[in-house]
Protein backbone atom coordinates (compact mmCIF):
# COMPACT_ATOMS: atom_id res chain seq x y z
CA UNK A 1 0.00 0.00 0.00
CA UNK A 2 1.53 3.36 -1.03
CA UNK A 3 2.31 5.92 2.02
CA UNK A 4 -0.32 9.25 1.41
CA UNK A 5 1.50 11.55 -0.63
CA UNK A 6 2.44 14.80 1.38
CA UNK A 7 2.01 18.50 -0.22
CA UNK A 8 5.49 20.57 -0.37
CA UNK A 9 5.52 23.81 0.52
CA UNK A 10 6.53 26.21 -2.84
CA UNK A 11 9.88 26.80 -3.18
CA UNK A 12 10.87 30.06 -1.23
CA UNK A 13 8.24 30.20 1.17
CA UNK A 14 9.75 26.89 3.94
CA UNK A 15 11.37 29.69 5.97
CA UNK A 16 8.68 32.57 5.98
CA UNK A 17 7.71 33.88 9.35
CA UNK A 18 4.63 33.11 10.32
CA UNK A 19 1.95 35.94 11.17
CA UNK A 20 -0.54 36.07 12.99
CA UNK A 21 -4.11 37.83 11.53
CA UNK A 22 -4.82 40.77 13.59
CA UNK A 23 -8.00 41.41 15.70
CA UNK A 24 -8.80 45.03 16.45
CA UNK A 25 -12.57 44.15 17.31
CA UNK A 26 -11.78 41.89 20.02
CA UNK A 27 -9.61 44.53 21.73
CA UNK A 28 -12.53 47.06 21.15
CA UNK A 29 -15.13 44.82 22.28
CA UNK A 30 -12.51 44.02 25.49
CA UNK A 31 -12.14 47.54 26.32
CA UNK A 32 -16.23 48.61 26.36
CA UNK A 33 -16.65 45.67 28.07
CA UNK A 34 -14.15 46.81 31.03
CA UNK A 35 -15.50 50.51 30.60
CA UNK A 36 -18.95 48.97 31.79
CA UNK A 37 -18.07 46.71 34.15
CA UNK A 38 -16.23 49.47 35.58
CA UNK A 39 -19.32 51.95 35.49
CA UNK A 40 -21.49 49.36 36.89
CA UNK A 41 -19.21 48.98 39.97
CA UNK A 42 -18.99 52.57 40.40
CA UNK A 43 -22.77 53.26 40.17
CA UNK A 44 -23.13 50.35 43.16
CA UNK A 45 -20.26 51.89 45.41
CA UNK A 46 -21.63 55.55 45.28
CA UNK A 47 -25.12 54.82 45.55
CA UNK A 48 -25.86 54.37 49.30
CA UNK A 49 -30.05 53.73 48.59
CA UNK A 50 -28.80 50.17 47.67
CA UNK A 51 -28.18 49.36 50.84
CA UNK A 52 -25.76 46.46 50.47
CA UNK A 53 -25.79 46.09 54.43
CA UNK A 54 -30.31 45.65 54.06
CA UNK A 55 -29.62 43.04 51.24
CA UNK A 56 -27.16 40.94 53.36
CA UNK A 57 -29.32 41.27 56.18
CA UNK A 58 -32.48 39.87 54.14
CA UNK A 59 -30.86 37.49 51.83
CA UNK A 60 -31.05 34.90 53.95
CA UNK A 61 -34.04 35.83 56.33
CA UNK A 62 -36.51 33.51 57.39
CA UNK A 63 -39.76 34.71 55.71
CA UNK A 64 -37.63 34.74 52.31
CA UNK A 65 -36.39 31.62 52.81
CA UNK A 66 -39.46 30.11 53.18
CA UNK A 67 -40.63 31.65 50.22
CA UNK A 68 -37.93 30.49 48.48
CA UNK A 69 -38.81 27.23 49.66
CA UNK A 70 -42.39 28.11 48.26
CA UNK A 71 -40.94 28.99 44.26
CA UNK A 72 -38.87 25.45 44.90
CA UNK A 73 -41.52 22.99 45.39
CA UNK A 74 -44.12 25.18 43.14
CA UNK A 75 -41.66 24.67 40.22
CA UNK A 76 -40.92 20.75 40.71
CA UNK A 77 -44.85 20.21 40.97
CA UNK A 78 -45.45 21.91 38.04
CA UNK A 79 -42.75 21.05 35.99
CA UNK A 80 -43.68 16.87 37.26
CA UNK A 81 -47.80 17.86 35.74
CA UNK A 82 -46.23 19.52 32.89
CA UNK A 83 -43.75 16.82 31.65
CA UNK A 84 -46.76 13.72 32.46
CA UNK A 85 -49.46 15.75 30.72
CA UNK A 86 -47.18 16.59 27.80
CA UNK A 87 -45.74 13.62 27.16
CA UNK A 88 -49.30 11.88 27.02
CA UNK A 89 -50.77 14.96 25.11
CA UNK A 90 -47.95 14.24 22.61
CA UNK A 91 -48.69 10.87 21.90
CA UNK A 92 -52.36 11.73 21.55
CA UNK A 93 -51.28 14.05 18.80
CA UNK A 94 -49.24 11.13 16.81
CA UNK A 95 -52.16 9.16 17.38
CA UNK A 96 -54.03 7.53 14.56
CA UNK A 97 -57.49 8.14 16.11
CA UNK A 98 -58.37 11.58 14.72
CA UNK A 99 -60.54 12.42 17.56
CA UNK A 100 -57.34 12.05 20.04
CA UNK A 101 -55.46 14.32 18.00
CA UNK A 102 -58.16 17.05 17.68
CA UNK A 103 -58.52 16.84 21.72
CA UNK A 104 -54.67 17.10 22.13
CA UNK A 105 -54.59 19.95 19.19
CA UNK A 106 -57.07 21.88 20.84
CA UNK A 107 -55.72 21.66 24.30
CA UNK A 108 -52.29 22.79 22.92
CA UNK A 109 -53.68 25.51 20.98
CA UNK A 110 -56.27 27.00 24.10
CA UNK A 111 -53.10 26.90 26.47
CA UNK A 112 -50.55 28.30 24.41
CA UNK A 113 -52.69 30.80 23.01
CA UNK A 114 -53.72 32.48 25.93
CA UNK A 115 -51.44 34.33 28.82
CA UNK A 116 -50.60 32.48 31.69
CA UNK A 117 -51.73 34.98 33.75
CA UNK A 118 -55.21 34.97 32.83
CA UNK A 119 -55.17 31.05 33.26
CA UNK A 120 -53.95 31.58 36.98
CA UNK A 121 -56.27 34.60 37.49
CA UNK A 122 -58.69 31.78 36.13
CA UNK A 123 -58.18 29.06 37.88
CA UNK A 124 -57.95 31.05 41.05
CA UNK A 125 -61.47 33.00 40.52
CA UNK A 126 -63.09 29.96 39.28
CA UNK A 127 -64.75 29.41 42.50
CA UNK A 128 -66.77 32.55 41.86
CA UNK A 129 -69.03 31.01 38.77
CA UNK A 130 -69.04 27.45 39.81
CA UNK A 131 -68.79 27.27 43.62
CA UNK A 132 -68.64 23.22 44.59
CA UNK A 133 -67.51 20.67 42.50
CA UNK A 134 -69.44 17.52 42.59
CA UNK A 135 -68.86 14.09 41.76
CA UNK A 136 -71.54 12.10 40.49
CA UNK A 137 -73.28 9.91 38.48
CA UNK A 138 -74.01 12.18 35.11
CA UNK A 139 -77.56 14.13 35.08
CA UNK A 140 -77.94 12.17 38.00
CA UNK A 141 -77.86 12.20 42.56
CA UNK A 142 -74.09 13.64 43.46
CA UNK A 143 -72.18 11.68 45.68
CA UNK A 144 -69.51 13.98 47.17
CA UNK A 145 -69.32 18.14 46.70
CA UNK A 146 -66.78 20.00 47.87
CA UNK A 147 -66.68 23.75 47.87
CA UNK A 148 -64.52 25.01 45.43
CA UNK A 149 -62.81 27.95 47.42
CA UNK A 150 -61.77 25.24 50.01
CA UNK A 151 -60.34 22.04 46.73
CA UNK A 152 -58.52 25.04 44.90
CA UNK A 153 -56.46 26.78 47.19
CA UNK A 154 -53.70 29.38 46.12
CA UNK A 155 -51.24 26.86 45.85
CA UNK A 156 -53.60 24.88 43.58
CA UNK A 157 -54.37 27.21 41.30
CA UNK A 158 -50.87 28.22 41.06
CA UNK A 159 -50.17 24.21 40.33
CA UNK A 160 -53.16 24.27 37.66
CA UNK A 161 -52.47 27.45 36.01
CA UNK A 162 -48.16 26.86 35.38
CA UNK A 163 -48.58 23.01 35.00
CA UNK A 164 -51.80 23.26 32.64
CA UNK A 165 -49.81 25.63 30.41
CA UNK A 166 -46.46 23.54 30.54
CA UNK A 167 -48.03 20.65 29.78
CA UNK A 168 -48.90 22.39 26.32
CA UNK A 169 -45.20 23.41 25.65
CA UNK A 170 -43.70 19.80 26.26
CA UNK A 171 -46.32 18.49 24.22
CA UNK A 172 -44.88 19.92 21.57
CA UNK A 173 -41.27 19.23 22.76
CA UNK A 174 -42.14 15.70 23.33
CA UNK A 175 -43.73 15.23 19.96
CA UNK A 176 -40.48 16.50 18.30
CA UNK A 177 -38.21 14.75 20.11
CA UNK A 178 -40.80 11.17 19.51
CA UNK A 179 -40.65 12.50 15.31
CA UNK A 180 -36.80 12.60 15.55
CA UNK A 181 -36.60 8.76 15.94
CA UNK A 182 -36.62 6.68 12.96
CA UNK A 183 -40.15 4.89 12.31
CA UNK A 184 -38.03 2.01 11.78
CA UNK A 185 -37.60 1.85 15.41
CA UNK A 186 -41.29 1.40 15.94
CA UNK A 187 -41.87 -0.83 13.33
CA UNK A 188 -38.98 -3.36 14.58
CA UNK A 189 -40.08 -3.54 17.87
CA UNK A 190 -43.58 -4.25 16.49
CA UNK A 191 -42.08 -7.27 14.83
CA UNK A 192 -40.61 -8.61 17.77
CA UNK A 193 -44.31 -9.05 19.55
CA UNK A 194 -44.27 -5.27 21.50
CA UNK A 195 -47.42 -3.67 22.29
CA UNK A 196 -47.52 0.39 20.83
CA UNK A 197 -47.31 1.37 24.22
CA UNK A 198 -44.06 -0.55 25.23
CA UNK A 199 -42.65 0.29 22.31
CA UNK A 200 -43.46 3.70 22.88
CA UNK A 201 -42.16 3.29 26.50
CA UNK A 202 -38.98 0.95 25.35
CA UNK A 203 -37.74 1.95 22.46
CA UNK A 204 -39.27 5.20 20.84
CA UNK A 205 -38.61 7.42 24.22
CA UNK A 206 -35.44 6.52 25.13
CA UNK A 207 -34.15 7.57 21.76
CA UNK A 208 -36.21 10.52 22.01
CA UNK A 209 -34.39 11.76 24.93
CA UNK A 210 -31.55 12.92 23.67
CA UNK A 211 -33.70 15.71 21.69
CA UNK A 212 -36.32 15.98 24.77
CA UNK A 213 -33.66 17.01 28.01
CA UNK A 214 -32.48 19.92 26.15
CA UNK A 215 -35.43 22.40 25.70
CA UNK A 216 -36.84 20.29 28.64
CA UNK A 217 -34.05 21.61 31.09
CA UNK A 218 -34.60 25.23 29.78
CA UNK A 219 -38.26 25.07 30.59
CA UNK A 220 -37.38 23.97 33.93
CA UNK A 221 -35.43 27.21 34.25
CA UNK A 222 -38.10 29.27 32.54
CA UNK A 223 -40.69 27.46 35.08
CA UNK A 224 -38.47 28.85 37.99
CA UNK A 225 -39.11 32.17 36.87
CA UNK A 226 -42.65 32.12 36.08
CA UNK A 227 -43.62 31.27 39.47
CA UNK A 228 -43.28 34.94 40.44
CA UNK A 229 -46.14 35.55 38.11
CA UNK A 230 -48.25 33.64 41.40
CA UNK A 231 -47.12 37.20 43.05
CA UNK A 232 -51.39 38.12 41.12
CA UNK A 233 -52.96 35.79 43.08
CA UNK A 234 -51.35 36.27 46.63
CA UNK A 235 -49.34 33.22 47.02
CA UNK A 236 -45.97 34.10 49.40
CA UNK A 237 -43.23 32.44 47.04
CA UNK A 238 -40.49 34.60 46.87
CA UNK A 239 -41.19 37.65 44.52
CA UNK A 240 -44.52 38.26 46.87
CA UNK A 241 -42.32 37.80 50.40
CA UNK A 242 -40.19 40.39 48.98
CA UNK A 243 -43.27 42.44 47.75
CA UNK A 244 -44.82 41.95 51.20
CA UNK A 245 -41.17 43.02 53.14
CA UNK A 246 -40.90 46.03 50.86
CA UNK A 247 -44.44 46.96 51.52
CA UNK A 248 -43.70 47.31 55.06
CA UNK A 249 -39.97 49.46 55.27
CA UNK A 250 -40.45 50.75 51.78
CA UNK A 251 -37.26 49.41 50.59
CA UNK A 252 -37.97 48.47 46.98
CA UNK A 253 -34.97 47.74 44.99
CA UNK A 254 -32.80 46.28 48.00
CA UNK A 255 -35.91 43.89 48.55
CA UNK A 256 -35.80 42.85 44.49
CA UNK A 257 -31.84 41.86 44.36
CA UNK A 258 -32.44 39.92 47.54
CA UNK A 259 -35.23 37.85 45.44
CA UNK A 260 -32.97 38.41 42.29
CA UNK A 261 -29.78 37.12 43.54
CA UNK A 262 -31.74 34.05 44.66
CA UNK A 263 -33.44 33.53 41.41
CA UNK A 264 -29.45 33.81 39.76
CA UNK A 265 -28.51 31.26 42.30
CA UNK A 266 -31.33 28.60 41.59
CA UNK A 267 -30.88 29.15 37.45
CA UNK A 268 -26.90 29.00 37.74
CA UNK A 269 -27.48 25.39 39.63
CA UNK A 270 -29.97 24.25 37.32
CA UNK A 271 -27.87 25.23 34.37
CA UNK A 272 -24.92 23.54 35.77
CA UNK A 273 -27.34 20.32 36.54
CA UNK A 274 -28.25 20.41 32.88
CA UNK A 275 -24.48 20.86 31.30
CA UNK A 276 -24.30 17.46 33.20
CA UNK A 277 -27.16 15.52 31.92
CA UNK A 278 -26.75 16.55 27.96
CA UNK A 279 -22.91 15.59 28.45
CA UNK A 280 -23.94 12.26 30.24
CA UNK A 281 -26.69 11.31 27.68
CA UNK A 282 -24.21 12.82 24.65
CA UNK A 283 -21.48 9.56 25.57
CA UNK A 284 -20.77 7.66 23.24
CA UNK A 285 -22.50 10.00 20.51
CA UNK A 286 -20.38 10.73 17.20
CA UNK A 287 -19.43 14.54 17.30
CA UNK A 288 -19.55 14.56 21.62
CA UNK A 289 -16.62 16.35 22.90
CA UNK A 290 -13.69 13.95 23.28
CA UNK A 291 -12.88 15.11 26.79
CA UNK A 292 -15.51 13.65 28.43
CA UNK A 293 -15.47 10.12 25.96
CA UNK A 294 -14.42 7.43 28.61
CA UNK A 295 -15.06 4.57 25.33
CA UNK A 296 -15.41 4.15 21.45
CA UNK A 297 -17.84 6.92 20.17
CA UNK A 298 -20.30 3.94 18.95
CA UNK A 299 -20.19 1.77 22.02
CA UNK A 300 -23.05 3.64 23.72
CA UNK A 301 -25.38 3.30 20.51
CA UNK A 302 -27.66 0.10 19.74
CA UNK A 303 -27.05 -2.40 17.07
């Protein structure tokens, strides 16, 4: 087998220096970069109604923390009825049974097409035009009413209102990441004897995971955020302890970096947390980054 042949440099040119192409922008770009950063710290040094010693003293006080705690477990709930409702919606959209995919389509389009905060306004009113909710046999005796004031409670209709409309976003996310796999897929685990729904749950998700986690992770993020919308309907997460604090000593904008640097904190973990899972679940994937490849790049993938 002949060796590769190997390109010669012209005649003349072996010994030339080497130079390197110059980059004015970057230095530009460096320097009003610096300029800012430099105004920024200024403008917090010399401006005492900050009050850096009022946002140490708050940041980690006990009514904020337990609003904190509040936005936490408001944004795993919702995110948990977002991703199960989705994920169902989505296959009810790939469906073959028209009348599942017109229920799905119309869900999507009734959630997403209307602002989430008229749906929690909604769902937190609601007890005004139908007050109990009733269990029964259809057009027939009920056998258990509760009033609706007392089943929907803030924290309910803050679950109902975020999760409702998430679930309409991962549908969608869901149903791209299910069209990314190969019918193939489906069709081979047909032949082998598997049900559609185990080889939905088998083979056609798992595959589809690599496209779901992604936008996934960043509506988990977005999620985090949108919980200070509940500050409408009176529920003390964070943005509405802070509201409450600053209502009281009528210190506004030390009150909102205390809930913003809390916010920062919760998105920089979750955004580390996702880094992770895309690099774990991108092993073993032809073009991952080679630093983190512990084996071949097709070892991870199934014959």
């Amino acid at each position: 087998m002949s060796s590769p042949s190997v390109t010669q440099a012209p005649p003349g040119y072996a010994d030339e220096p080497v130079v390197r192409l110059r980059h004015p922008g970057r230095w530009v770009a460096a320097a009003v970069v610096v300029v800012l950063a430099a105004m920024f710290l200024h403008f917090v040094a010399t401006t005492p109604q900050l009050r850096p010693d009022l946002v140490l003293g708050y940041l980690f006080e006990r009514s904020i923390l337990r609003g904190l705690l509040v936005t936490i477990e408001l944004t795993a709930v919702a995110m948990v009825v977002g991703i199960v409702l989705g994920t169902l919606l989505a296959v009810m959209r790939l469906s073959d049974n028209p009348l599942l995919r017109w229920v799905a389509g119309g869900y999507v389009g009734l959630f997403r097409g209307t602002p989430i905060l008229v749906q929690l306004l909604f769902w937190f009113f609601l007890g005004t035009v139908l007050p109990r909710v009733s269990l029964g046999v259809p057009f027939g005796p009920e056998l258990v009413s509760v009033s609706t004031n007392t089943l929907i409670t803030q924290f309910a209709a803050a679950i109902l209102g975020l999760g409702l409309n998430e679930a309409a976003y991962m549908a969608e996310i869901v149903r791209a990441g299910i069209g990314a796999v190969d019918r193939g897929q489906t069709e081979a685990a047909q032949a082998l004897g598997m049900s559609p729904g185990l080889s939905y749950r088998r083979v056609v998700l798992p595959q589809a995971a690599r496209v779901i986690v992604p936008p996934t992770a960043n509506e988990l993020i977005s999620m985090l955020k949108l919980t200070s919308l509940c500050l409408v309907i009176g529920l003390p997460e964070l943005l509405t302890t802070a509201q409450l604090i600053y209502g009281r000593n009528f210190q506004q904008i030390p009150l909102l970096i205390v809930a913003s640097i809390w916010y920062l904190v919760l998105t920089t973990l979750l955004s580390i947390v996702q880094a992770r899972v895309e690099r774990r679940m991108n092993r073993g994937v032809a073009g991952a980054s080679p630093r983190r490849r512990t084996r071949p790049a097709l070892s991870g993938v199934r014959p």
